[in-house]
C-alpha atoms as a PDB file:
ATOM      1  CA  UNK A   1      67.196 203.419 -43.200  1.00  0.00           C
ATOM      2  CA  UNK A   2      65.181 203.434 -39.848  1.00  0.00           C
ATOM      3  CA  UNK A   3      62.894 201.205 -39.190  1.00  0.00           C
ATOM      4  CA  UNK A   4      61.124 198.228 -36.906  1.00  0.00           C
ATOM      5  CA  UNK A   5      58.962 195.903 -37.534  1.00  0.00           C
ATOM      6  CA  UNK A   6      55.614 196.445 -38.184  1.00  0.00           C
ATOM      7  CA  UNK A   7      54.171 193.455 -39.760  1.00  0.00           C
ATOM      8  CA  UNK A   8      50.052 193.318 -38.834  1.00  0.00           C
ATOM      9  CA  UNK A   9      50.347 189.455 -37.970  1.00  0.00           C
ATOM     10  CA  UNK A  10      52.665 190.376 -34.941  1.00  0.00           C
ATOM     11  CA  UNK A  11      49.839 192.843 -33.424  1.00  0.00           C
ATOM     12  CA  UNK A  12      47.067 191.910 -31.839  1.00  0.00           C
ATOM     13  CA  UNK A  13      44.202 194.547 -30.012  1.00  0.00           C
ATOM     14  CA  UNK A  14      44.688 197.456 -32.772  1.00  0.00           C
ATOM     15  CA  UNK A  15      42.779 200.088 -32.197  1.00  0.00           C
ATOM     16  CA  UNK A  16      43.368 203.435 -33.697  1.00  0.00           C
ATOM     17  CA  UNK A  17      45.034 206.737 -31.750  1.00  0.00           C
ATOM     18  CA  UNK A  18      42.530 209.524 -31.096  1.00  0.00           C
ATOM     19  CA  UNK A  19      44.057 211.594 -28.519  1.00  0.00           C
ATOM     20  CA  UNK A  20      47.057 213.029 -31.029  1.00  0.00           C
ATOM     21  CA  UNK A  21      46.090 216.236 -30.096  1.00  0.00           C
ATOM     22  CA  UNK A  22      46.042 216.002 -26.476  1.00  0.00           C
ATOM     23  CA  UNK A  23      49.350 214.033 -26.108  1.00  0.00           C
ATOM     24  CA  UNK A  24      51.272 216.580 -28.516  1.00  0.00           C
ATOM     25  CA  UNK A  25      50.081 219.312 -26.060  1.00  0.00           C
ATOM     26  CA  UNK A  26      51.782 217.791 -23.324  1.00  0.00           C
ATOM     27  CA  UNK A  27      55.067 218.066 -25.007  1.00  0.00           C
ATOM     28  CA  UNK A  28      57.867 220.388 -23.525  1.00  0.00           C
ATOM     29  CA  UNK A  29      60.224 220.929 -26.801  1.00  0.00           C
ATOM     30  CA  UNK A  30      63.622 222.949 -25.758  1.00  0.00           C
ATOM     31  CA  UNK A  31      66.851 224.574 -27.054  1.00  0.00           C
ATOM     32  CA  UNK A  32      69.918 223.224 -24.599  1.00  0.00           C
ATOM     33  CA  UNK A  33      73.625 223.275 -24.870  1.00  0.00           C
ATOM     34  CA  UNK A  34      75.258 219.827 -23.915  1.00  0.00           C
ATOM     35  CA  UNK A  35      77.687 219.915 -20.477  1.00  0.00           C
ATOM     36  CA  UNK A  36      80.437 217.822 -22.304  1.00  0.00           C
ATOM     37  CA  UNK A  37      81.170 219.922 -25.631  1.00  0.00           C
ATOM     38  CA  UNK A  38      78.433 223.358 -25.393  1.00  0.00           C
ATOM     39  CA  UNK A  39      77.362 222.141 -28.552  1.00  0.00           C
ATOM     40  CA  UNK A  40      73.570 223.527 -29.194  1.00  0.00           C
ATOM     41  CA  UNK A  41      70.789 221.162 -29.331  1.00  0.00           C
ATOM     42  CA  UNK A  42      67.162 220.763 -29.392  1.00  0.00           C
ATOM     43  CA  UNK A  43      64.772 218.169 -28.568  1.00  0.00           C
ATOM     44  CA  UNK A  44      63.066 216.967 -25.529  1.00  0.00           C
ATOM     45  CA  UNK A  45      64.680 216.101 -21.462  1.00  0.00           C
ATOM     46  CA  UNK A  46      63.555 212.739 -21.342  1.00  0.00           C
ATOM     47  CA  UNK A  47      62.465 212.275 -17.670  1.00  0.00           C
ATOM     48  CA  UNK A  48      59.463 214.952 -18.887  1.00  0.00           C
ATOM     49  CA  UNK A  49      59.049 212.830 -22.053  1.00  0.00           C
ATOM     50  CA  UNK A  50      58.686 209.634 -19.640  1.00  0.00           C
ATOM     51  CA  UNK A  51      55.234 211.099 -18.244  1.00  0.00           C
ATOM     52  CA  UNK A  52      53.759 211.608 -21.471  1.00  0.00           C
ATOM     53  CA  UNK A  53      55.032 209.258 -23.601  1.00  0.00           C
ATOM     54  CA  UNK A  54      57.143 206.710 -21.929  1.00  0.00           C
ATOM     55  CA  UNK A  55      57.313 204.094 -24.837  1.00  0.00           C
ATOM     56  CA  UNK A  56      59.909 207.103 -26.030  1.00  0.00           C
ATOM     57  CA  UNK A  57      62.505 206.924 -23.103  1.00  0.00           C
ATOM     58  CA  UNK A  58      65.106 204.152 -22.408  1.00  0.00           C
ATOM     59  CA  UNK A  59      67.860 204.379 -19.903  1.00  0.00           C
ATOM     60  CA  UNK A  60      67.742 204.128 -16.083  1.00  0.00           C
ATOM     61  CA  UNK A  61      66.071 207.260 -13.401  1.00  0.00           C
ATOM     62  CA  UNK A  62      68.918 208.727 -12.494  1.00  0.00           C
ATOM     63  CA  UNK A  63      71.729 205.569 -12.000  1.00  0.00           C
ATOM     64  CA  UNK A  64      75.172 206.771 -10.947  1.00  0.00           C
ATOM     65  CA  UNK A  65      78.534 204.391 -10.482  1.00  0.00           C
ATOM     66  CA  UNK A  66      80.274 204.258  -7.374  1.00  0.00           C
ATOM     67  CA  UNK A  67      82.403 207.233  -8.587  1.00  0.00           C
ATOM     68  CA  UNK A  68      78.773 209.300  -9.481  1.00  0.00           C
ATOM     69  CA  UNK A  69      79.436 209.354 -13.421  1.00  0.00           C
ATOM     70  CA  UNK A  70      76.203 208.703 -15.042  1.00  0.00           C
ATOM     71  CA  UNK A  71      74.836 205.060 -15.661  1.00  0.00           C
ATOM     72  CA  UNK A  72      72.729 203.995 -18.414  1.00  0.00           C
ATOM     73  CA  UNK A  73      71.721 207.707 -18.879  1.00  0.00           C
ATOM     74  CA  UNK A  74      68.292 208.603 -20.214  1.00  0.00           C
ATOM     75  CA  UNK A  75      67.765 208.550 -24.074  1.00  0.00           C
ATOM     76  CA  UNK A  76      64.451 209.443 -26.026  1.00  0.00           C
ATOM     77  CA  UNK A  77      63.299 207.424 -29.594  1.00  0.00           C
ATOM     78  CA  UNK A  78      62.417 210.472 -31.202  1.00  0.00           C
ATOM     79  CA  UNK A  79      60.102 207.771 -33.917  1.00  0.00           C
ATOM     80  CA  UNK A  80      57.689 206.877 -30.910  1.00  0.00           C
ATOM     81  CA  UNK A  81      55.969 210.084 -31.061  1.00  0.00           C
ATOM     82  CA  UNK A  82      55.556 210.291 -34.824  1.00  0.00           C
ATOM     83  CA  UNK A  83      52.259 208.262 -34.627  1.00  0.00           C
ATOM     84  CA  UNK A  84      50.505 211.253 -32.396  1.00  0.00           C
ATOM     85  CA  UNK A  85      52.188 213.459 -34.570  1.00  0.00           C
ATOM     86  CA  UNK A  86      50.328 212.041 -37.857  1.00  0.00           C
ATOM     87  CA  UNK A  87      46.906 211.839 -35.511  1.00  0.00           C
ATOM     88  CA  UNK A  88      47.511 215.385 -34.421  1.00  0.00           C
ATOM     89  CA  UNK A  89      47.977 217.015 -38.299  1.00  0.00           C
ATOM     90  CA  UNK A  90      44.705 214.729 -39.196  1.00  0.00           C
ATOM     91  CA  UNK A  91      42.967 216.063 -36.623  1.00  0.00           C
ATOM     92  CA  UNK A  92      44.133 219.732 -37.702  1.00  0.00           C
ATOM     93  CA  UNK A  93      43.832 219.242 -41.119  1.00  0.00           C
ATOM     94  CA  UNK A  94      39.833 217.910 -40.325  1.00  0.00           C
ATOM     95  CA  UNK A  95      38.862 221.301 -38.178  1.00  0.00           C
ATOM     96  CA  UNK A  96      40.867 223.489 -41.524  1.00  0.00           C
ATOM     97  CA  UNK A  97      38.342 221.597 -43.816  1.00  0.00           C
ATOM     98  CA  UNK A  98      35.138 222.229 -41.169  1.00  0.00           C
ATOM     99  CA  UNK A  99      36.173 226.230 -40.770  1.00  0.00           C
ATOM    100  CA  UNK A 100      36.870 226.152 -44.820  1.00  0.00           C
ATOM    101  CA  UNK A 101      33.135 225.153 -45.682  1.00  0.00           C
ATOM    102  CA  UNK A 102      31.735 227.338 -43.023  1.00  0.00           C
ATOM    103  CA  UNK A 103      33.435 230.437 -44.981  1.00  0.00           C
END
């Protein structure tokens, strides 16, 4: 299981998303192979993540050791984005329903 907590007595100032469409735009999805194995992958480079949604990226800009290996590398919480996800299908699925009962 994946999950955080979510309780509504821990938030304070709700207010609900509106701009699912507009932040889901932004989004750069790519196919990659990984420098240490080749292995295929897909998903997002996290410093272009950062600009959009930066609740989504942890790690530090570019840190190197002494010996310039990597250092606390980037890493992106693929869950953060699900919220403008579910605004951005509601959104869709409203303008399907207006175009439907113009036909």
């Amino acid at each position: 299981t994946y999950g955080g907590t979510s309780d509504y007595r821990l938030k304070k100032d709700v207010v609900s998303l509106t701009n699912g469409t507009a932040t889901i735009q932004k989004l750069n999805p790519v196919k990659f192979n990984w420098i240490n194995t080749d292995a295929a992958g897909e998903g997002f480079i996290a410093h272009e993540l950062q600009s959009v949604i930066p609740e989504a990226v942890h790690g530090e800009k570019d840190a190197v050791n002494e010996d310039g290996s990597l250092q606390k590398p980037w890493g992106v919480d693929y869950s953060k984005y699900v919220p403008d996800l579910i605004v951005y299908c509601q959104q869709l699925r409203k303008e399907l329903d207006e175009l439907k009962a113009k036909i």
